[in-house]
C-alpha atoms as a PDB file:
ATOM      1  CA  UNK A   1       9.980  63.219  25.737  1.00  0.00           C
ATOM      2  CA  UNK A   2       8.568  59.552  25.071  1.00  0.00           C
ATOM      3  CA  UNK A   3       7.202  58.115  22.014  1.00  0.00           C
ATOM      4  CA  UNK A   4       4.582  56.065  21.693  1.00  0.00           C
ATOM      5  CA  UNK A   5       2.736  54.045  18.768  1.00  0.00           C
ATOM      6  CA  UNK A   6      -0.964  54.700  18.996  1.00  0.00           C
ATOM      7  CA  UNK A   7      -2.678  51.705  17.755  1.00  0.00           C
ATOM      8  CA  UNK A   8      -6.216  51.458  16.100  1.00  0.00           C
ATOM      9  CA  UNK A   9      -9.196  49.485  17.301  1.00  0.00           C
ATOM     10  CA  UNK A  10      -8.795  48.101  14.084  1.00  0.00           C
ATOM     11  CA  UNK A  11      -6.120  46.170  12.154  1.00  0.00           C
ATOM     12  CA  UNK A  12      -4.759  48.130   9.192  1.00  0.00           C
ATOM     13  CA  UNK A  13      -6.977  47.298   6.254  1.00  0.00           C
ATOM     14  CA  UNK A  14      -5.547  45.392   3.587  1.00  0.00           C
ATOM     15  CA  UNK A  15      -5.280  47.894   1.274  1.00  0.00           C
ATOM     16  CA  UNK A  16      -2.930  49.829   3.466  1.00  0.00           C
ATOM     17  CA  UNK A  17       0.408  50.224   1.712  1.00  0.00           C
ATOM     18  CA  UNK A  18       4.286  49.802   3.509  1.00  0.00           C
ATOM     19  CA  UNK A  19       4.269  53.559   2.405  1.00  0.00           C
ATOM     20  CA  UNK A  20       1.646  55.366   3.503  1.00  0.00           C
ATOM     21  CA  UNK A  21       1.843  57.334   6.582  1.00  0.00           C
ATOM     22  CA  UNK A  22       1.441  56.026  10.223  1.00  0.00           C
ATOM     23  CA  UNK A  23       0.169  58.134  12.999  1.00  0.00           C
ATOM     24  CA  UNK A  24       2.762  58.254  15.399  1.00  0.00           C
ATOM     25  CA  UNK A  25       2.419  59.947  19.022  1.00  0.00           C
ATOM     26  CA  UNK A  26       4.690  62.565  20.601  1.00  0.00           C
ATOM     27  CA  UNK A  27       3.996  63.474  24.192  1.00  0.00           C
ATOM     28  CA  UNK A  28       5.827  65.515  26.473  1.00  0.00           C
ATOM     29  CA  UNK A  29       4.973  67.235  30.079  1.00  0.00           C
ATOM     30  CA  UNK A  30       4.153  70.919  28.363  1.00  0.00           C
ATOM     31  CA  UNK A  31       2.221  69.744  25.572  1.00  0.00           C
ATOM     32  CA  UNK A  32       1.473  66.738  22.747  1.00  0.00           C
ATOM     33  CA  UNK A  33       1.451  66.693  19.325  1.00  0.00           C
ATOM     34  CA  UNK A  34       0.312  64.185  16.564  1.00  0.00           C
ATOM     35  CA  UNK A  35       2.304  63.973  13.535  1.00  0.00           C
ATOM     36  CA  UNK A  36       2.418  61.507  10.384  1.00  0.00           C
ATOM     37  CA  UNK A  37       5.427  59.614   9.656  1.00  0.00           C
ATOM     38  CA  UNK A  38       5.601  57.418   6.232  1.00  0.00           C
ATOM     39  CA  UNK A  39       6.930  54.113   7.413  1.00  0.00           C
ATOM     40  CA  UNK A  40       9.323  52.369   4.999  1.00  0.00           C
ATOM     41  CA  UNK A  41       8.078  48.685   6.084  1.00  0.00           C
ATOM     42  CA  UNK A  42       4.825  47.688   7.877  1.00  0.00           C
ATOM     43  CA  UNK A  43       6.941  44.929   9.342  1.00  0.00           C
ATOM     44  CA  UNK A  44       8.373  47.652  11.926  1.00  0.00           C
ATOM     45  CA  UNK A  45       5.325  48.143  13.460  1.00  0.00           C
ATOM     46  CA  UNK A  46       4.776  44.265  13.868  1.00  0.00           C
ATOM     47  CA  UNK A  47       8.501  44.471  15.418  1.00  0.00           C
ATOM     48  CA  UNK A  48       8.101  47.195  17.970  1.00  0.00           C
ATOM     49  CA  UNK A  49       4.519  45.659  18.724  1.00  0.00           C
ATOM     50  CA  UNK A  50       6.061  42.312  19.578  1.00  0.00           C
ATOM     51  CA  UNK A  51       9.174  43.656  21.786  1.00  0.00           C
ATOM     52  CA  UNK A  52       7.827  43.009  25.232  1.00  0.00           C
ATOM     53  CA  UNK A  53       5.627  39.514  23.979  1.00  0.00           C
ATOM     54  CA  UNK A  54       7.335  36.331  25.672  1.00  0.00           C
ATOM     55  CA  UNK A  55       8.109  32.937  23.141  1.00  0.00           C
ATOM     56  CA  UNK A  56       5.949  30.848  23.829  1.00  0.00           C
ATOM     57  CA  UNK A  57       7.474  28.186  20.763  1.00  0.00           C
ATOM     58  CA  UNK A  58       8.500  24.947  22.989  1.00  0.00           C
ATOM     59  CA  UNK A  59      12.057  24.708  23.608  1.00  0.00           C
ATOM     60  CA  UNK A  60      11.924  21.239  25.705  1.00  0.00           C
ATOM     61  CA  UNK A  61      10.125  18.490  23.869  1.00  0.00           C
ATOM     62  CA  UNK A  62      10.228  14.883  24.866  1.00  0.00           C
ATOM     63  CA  UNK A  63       8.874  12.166  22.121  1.00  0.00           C
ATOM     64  CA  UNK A  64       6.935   9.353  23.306  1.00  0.00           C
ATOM     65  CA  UNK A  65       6.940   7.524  19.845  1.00  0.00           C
ATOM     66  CA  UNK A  66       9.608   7.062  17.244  1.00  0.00           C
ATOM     67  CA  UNK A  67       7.350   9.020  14.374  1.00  0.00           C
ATOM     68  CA  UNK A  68       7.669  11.919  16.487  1.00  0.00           C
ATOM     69  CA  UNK A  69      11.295  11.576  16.787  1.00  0.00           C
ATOM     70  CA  UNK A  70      11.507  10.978  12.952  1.00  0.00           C
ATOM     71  CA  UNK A  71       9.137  14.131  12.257  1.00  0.00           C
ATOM     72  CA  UNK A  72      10.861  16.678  14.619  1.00  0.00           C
ATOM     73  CA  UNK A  73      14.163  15.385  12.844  1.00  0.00           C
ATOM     74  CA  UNK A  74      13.451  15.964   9.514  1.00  0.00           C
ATOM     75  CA  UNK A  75      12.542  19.690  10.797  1.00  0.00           C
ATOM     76  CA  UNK A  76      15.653  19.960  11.636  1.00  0.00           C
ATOM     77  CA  UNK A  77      14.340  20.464  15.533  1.00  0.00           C
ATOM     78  CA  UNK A  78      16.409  17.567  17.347  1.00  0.00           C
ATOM     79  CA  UNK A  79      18.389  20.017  19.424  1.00  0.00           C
ATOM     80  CA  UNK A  80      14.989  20.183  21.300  1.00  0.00           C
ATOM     81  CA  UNK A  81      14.504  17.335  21.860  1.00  0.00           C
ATOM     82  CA  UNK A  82      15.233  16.386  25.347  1.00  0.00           C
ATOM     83  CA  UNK A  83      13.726  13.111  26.211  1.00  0.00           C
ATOM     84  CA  UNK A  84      12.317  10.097  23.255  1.00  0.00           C
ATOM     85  CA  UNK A  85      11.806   6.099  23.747  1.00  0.00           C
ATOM     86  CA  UNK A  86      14.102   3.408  23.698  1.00  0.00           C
ATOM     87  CA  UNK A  87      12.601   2.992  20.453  1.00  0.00           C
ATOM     88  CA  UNK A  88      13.366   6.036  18.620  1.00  0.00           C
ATOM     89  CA  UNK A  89      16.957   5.239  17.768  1.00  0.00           C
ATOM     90  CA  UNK A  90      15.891   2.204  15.587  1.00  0.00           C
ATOM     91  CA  UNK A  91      14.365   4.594  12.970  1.00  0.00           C
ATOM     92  CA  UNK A  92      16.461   7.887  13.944  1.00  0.00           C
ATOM     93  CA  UNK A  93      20.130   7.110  15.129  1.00  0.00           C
ATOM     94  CA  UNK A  94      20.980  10.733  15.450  1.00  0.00           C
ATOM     95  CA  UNK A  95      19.189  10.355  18.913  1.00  0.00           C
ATOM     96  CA  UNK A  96      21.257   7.684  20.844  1.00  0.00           C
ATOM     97  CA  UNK A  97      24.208   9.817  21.086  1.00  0.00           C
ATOM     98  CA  UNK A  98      23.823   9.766  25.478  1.00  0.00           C
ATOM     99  CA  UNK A  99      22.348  13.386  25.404  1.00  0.00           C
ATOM    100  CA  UNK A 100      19.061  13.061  26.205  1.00  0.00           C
ATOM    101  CA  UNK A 101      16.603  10.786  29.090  1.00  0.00           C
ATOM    102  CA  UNK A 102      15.234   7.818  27.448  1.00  0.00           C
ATOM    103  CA  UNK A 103      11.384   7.362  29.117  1.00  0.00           C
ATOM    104  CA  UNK A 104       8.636   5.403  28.041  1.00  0.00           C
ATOM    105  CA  UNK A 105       6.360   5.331  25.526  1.00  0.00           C
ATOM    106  CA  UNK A 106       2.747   6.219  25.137  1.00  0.00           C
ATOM    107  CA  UNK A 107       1.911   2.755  25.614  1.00  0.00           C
ATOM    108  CA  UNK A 108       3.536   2.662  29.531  1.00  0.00           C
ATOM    109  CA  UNK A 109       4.241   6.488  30.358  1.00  0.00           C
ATOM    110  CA  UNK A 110       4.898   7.298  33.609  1.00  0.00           C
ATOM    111  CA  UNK A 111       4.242  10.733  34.867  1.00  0.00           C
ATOM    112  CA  UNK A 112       7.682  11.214  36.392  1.00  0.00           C
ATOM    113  CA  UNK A 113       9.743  10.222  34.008  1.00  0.00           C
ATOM    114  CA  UNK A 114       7.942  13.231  31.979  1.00  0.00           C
ATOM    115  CA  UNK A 115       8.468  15.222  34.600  1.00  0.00           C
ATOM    116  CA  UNK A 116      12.231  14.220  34.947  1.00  0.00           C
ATOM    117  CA  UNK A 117      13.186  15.904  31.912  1.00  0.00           C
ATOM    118  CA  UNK A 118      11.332  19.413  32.364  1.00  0.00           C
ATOM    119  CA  UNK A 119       9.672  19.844  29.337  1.00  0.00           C
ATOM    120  CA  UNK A 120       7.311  22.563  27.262  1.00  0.00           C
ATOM    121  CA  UNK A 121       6.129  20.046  25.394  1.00  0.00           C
ATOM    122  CA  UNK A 122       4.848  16.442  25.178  1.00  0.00           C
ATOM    123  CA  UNK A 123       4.227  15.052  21.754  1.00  0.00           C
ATOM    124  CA  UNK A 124       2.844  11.317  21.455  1.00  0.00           C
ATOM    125  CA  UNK A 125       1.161   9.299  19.352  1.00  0.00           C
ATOM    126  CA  UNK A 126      -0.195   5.775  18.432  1.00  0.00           C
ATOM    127  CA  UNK A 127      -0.130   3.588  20.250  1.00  0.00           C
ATOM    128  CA  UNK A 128      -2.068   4.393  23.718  1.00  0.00           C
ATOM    129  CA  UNK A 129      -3.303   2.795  26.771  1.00  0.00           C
ATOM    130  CA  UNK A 130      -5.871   4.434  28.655  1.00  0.00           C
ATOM    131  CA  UNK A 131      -3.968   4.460  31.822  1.00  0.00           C
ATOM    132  CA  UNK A 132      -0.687   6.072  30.204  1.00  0.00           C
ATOM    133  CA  UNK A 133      -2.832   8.811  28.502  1.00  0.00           C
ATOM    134  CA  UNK A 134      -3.834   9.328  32.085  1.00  0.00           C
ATOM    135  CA  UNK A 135      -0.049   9.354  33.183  1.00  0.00           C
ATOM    136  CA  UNK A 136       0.751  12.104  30.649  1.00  0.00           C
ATOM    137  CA  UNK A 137      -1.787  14.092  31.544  1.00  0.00           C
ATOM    138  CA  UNK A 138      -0.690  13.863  35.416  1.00  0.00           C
ATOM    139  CA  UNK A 139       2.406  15.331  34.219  1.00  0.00           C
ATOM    140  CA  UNK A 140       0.547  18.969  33.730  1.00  0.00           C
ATOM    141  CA  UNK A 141       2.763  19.573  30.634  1.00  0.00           C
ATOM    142  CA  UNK A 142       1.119  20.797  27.395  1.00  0.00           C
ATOM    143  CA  UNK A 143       0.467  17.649  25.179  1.00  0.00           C
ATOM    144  CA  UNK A 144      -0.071  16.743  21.682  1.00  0.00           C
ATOM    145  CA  UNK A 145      -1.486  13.278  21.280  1.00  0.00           C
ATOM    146  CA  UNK A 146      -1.694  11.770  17.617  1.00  0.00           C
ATOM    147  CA  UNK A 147      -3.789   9.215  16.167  1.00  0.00           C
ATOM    148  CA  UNK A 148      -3.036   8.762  12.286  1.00  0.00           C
ATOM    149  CA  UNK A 149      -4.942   6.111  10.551  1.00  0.00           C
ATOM    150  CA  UNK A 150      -4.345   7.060   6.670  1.00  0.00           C
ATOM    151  CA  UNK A 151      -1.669   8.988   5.015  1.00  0.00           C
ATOM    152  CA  UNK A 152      -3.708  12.104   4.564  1.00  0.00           C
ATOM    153  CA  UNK A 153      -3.292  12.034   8.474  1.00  0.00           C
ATOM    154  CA  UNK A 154       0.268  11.388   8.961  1.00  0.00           C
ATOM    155  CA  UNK A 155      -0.009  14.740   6.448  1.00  0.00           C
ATOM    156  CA  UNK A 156      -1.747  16.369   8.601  1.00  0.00           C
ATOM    157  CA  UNK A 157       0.160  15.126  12.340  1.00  0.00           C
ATOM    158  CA  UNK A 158       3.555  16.092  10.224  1.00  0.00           C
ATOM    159  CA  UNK A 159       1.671  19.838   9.840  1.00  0.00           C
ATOM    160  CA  UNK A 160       0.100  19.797  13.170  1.00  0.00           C
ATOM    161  CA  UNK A 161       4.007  18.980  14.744  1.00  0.00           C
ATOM    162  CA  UNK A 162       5.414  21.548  12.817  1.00  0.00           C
ATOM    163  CA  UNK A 163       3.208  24.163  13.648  1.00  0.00           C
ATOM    164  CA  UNK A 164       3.246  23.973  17.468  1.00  0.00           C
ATOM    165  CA  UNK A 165       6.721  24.221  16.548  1.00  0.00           C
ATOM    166  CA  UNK A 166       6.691  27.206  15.238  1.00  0.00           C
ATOM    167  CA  UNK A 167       8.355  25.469  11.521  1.00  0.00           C
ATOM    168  CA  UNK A 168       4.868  25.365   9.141  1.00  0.00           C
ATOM    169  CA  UNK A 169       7.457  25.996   6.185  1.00  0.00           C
ATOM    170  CA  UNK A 170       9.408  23.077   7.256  1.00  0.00           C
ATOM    171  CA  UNK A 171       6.095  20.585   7.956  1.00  0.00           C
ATOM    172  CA  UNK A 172       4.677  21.727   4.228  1.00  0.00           C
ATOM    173  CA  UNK A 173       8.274  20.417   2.632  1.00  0.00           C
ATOM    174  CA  UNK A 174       8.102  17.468   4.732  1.00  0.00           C
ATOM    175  CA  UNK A 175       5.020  17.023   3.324  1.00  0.00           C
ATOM    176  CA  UNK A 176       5.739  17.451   0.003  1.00  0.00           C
ATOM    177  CA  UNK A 177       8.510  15.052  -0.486  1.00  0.00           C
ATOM    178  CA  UNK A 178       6.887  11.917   0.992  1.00  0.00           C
ATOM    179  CA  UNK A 179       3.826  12.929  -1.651  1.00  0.00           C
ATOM    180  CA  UNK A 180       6.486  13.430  -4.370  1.00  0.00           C
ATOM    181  CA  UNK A 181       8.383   9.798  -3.660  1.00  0.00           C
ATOM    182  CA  UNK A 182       4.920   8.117  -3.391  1.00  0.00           C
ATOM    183  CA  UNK A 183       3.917   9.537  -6.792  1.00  0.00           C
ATOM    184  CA  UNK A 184       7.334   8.790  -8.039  1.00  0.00           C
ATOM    185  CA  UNK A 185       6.483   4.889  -7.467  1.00  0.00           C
ATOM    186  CA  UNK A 186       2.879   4.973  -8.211  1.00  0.00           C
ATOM    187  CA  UNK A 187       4.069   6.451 -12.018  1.00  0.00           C
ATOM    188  CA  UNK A 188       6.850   3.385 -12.087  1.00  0.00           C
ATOM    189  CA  UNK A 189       4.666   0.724 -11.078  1.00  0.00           C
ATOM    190  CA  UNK A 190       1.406   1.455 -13.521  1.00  0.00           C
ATOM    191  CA  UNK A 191       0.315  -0.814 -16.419  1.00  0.00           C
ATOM    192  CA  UNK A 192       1.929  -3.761 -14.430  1.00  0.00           C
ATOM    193  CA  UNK A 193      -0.049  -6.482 -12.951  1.00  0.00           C
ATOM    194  CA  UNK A 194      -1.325  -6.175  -9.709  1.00  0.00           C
ATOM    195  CA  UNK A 195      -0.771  -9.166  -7.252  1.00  0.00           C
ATOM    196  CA  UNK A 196      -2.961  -9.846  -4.326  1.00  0.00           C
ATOM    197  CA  UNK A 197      -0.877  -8.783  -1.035  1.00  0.00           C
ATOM    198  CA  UNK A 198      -1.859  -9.507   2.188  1.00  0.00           C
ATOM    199  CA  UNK A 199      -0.029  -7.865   4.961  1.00  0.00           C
ATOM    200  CA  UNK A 200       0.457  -8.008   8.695  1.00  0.00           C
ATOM    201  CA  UNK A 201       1.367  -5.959  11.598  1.00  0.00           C
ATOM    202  CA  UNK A 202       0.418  -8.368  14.209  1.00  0.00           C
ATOM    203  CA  UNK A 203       0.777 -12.648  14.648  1.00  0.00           C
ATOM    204  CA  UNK A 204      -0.861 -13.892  17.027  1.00  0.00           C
ATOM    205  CA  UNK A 205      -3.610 -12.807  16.949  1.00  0.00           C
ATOM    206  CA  UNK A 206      -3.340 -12.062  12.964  1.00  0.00           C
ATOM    207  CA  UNK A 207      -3.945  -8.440  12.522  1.00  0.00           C
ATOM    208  CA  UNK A 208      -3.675  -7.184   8.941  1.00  0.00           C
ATOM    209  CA  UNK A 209      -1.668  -3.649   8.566  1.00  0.00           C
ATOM    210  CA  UNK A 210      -3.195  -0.075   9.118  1.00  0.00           C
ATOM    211  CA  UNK A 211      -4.701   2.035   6.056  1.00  0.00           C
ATOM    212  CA  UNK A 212      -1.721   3.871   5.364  1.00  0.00           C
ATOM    213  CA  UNK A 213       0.318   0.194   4.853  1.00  0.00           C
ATOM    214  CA  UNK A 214      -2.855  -0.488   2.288  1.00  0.00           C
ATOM    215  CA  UNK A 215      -2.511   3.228   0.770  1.00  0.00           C
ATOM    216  CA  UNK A 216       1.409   2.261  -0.074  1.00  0.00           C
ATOM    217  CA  UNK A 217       0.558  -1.001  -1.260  1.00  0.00           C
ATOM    218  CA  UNK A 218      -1.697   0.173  -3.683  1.00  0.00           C
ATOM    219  CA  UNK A 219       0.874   2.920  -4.772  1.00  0.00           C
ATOM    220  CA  UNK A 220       3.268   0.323  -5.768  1.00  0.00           C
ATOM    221  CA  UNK A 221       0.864  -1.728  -7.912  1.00  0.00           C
ATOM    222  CA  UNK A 222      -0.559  -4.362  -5.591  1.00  0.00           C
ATOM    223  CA  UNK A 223      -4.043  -5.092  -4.220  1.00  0.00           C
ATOM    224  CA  UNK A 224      -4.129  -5.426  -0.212  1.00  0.00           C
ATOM    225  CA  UNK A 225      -6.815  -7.796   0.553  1.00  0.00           C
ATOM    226  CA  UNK A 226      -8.532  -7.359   3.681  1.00  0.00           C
ATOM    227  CA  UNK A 227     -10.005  -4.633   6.015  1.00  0.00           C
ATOM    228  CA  UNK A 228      -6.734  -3.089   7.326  1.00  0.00           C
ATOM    229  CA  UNK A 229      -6.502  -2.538  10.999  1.00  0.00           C
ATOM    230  CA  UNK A 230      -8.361  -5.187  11.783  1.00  0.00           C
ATOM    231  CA  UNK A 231      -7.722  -8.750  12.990  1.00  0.00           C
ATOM    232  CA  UNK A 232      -8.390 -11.663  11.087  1.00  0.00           C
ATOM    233  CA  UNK A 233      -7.839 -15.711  10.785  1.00  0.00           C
ATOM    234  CA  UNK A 234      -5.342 -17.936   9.109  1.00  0.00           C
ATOM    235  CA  UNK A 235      -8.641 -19.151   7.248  1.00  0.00           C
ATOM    236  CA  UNK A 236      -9.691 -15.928   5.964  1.00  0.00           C
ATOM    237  CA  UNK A 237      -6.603 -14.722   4.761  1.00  0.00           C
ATOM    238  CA  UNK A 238      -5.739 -18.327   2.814  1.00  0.00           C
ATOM    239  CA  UNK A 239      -9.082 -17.958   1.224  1.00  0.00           C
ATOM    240  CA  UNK A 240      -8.254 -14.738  -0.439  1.00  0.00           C
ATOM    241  CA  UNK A 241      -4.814 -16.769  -2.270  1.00  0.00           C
ATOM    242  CA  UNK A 242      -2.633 -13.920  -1.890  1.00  0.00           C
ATOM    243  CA  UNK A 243      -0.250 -13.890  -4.140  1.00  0.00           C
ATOM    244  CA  UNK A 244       2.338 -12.407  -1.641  1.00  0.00           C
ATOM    245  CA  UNK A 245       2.156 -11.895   2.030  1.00  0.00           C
ATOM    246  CA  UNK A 246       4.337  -9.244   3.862  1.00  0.00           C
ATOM    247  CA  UNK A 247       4.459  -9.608   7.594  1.00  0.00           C
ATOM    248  CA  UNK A 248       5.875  -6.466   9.887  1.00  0.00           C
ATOM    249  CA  UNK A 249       5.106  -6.929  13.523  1.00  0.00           C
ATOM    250  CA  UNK A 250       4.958  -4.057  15.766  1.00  0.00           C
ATOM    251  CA  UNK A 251       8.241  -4.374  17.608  1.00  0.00           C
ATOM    252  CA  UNK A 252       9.855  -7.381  16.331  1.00  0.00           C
ATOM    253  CA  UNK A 253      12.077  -5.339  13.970  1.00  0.00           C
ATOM    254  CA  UNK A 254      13.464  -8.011  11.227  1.00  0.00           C
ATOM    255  CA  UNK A 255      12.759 -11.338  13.307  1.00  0.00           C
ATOM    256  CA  UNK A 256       9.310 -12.549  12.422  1.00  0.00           C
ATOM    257  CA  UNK A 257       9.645 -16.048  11.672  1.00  0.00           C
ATOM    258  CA  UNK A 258       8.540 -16.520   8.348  1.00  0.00           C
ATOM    259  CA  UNK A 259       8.667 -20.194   8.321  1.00  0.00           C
ATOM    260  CA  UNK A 260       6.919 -21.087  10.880  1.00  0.00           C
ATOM    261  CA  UNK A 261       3.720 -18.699  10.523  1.00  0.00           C
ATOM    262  CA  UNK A 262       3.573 -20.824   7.069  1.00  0.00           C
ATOM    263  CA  UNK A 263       3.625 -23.722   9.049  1.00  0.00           C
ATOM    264  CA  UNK A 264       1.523 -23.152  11.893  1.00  0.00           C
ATOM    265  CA  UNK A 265      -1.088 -21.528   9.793  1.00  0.00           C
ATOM    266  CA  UNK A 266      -1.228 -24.364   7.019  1.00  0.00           C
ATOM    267  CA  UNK A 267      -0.533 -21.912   4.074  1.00  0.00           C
ATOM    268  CA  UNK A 268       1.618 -24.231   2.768  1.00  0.00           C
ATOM    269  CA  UNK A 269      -0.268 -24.604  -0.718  1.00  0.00           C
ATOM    270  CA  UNK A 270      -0.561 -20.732  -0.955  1.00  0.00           C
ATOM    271  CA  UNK A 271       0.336 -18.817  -4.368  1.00  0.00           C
ATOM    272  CA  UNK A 272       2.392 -16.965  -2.237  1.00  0.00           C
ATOM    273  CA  UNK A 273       4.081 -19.465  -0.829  1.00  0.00           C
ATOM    274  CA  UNK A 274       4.694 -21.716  -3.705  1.00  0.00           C
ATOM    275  CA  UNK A 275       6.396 -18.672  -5.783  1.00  0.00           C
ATOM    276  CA  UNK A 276       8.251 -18.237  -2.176  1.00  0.00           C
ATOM    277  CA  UNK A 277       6.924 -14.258  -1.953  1.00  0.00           C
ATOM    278  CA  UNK A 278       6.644 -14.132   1.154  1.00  0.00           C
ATOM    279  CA  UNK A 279       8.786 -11.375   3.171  1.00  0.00           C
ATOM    280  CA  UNK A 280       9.419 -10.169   6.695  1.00  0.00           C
ATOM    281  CA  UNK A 281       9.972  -5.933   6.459  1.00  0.00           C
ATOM    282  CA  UNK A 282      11.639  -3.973   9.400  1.00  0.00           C
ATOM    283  CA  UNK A 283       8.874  -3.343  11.597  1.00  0.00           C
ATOM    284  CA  UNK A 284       9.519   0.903  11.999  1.00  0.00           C
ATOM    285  CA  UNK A 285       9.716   0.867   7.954  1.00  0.00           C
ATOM    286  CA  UNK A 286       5.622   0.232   8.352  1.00  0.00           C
ATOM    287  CA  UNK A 287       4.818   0.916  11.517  1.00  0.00           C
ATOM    288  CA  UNK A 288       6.212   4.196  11.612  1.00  0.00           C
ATOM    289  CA  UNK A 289       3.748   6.872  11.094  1.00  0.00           C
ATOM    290  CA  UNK A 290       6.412   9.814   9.290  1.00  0.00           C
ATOM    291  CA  UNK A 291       8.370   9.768   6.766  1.00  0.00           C
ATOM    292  CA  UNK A 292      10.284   7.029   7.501  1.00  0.00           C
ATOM    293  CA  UNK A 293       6.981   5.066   5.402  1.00  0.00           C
ATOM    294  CA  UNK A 294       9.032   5.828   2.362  1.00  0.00           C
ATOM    295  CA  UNK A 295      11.742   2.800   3.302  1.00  0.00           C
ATOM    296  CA  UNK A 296       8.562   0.383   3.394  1.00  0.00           C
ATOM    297  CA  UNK A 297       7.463   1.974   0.463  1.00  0.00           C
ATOM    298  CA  UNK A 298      10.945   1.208  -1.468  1.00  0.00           C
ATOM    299  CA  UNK A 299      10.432  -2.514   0.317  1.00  0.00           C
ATOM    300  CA  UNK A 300       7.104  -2.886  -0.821  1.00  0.00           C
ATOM    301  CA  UNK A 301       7.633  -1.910  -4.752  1.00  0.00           C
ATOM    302  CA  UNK A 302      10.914  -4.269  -4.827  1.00  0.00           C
ATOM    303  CA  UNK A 303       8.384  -7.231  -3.343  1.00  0.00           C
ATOM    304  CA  UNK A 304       5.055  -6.356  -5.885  1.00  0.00           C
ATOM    305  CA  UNK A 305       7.850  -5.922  -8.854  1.00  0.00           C
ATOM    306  CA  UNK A 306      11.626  -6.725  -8.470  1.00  0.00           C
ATOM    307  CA  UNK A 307      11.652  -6.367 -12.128  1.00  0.00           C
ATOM    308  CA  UNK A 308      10.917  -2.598 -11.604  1.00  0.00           C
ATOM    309  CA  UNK A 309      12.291  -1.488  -8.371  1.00  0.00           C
ATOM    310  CA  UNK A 310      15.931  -2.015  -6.998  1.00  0.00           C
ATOM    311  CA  UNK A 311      16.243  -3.987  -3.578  1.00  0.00           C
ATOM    312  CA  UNK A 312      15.947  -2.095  -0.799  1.00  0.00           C
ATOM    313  CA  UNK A 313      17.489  -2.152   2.903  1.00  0.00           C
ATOM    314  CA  UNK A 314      14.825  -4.079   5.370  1.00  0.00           C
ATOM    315  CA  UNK A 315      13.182  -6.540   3.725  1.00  0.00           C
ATOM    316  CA  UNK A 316      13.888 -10.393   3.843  1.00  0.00           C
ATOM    317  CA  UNK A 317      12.512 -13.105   2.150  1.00  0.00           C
ATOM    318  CA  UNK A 318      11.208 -16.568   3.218  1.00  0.00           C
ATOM    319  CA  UNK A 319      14.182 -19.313   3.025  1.00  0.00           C
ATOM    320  CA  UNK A 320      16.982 -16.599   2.343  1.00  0.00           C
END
């Protein structure tokens, strides 16, 4: 005799309870018979219905940006992970233990390094060229490209991450503790003054920071001046008189040469300058599009008001 669930055209309404009966199917070569059965938890049906389905969560995920790294760390999914950038370690040690392929990033991917590491799953994000989307896409894997430009989208990227995961739980907690921390500063920097910041992610040329670097600035009580994102001039920026200027250039890490930007740009008779507030943060503490934003956050606050906010790791200041 064999048993067999017989399923309706239509899902169980919502009103069904755990205990109310189930029709249930008994067939056998002389005869069949229908009988009701009270099951004790609707989630056995969902088990036996899902016995035969394949898991299609991906297993084998390579990283072609550090935020991805950082994101798929804090949901506790690194033993995935089988392939990230050079990069990655500078913001997430765990990964430079020798276990995994180190490829490029979604700047310069190359299809068979991809390839290389047999993945599920390819998850990338800003920045792109045209030819290494291409590259990717060679590759035939399934693909997740990012392109966060405020922090409502880095909420959303975490979320997106998580899901094709399989961890939404996880991606809502991430979630919820960078939006805690931020609100944790924004409360202990109100009623304070708010300086004029000006802040850069590229030097040459001058490009000021991306929305979410503005977003954080704001949070700890300063004013970015500027249209973030976008590139400017040494003239434009000195005739705003920022009161402090924060540079973080995309993959110079703690070496932008505070100094000499002054110098070369004439900014000499700046506010900024003159009150010597101007500071070089790690590059992945801003550049970073995950979590890791809190660290620039904590360098930020300390910057806008040292009298409020405890010195952080990753920032340095002009002369020192």
């Amino acid at each position: 005799m064999t048993i067999r669930l017989t399923r309706s055209e239509n899902p169980l309404p919502s009103t069904h309870h755990p205990n109310d009966p189930v029709k249930v199917s008994l067939f056998s070569p002389e005869k069949s018979l229908c009988l009701c059965v009270s099951v004790v938890n609707l989630y056995a049906l969902r088990i036996i219905e899902r016995v035969s389905v394949t898991n299609h969560t991906a297993r084998r995920i390579v990283s072609l940006q550090p935020s991805v790294t950082v994101t798929l760390r804090d949901l506790g999914l690194l033993d995935r992970l089988v392939a990230c950038t050079k990069y990655c370690a500078d913001v997430c040690p765990e990964v430079a233990d020798g276990s995994r392929l180190i490829v490029s990033d979604s700047w310069t991917a190359q299809t068979e390094q991809i390839l290389a590491a047999h993945p599920d799953l390819v998850l990338a994000s800003v920045p792109y060229q045209l030819e290494a989307v291409g590259e990717i896409l060679k590759a035939g894997v399934r693909f997740l490209g990012l392109a966060p430009r405020t922090l409502a989208d880095i909420y959303t990227d975490i979320a997106s991450i998580a899901g094709v995961v399989g961890e939404p739980e996880r991606g809502a907690a991430v979630i919820t503790r960078m939006q805690g921390r931020i609100d944790e500063v924004r409360q202990r920097a109100a009623g304070a003054a708010r300086a004029k910041v000006f802040c850069e992610e590229w030097g040459k040329p001058i490009i000021a920071s991306q929305p979410w670097v503005a977003e954080l600035i704001d949070a700890a009580g300063g004013e970015f001046i500027g249209t973030p994102g976008k590139s400017t001039t040494a003239e434009e920026v000195a005739a705003t008189q920022p009161e402090i200027i924060l540079a973080a250039w995309c993959g110079a890490g703690d070496r932008v040469p505070l100094e000499k930007i002054v110098e070369q740009r004439g900014w000499q008779e700046l506010p900024a300058v003159k009150k010597r507030q101007v500071y070089c943060i790690n590059d992945e503490l801003l550049n970073t599009p995950a979590s890791s934003l809190l660290g620039g956050l904590d360098a930020i606050a300390w910057a806008i008001h040292p009298e409020r906010f405890e010195r952080p790791r990753g920032i340095r200041k002009i002369g020192g």
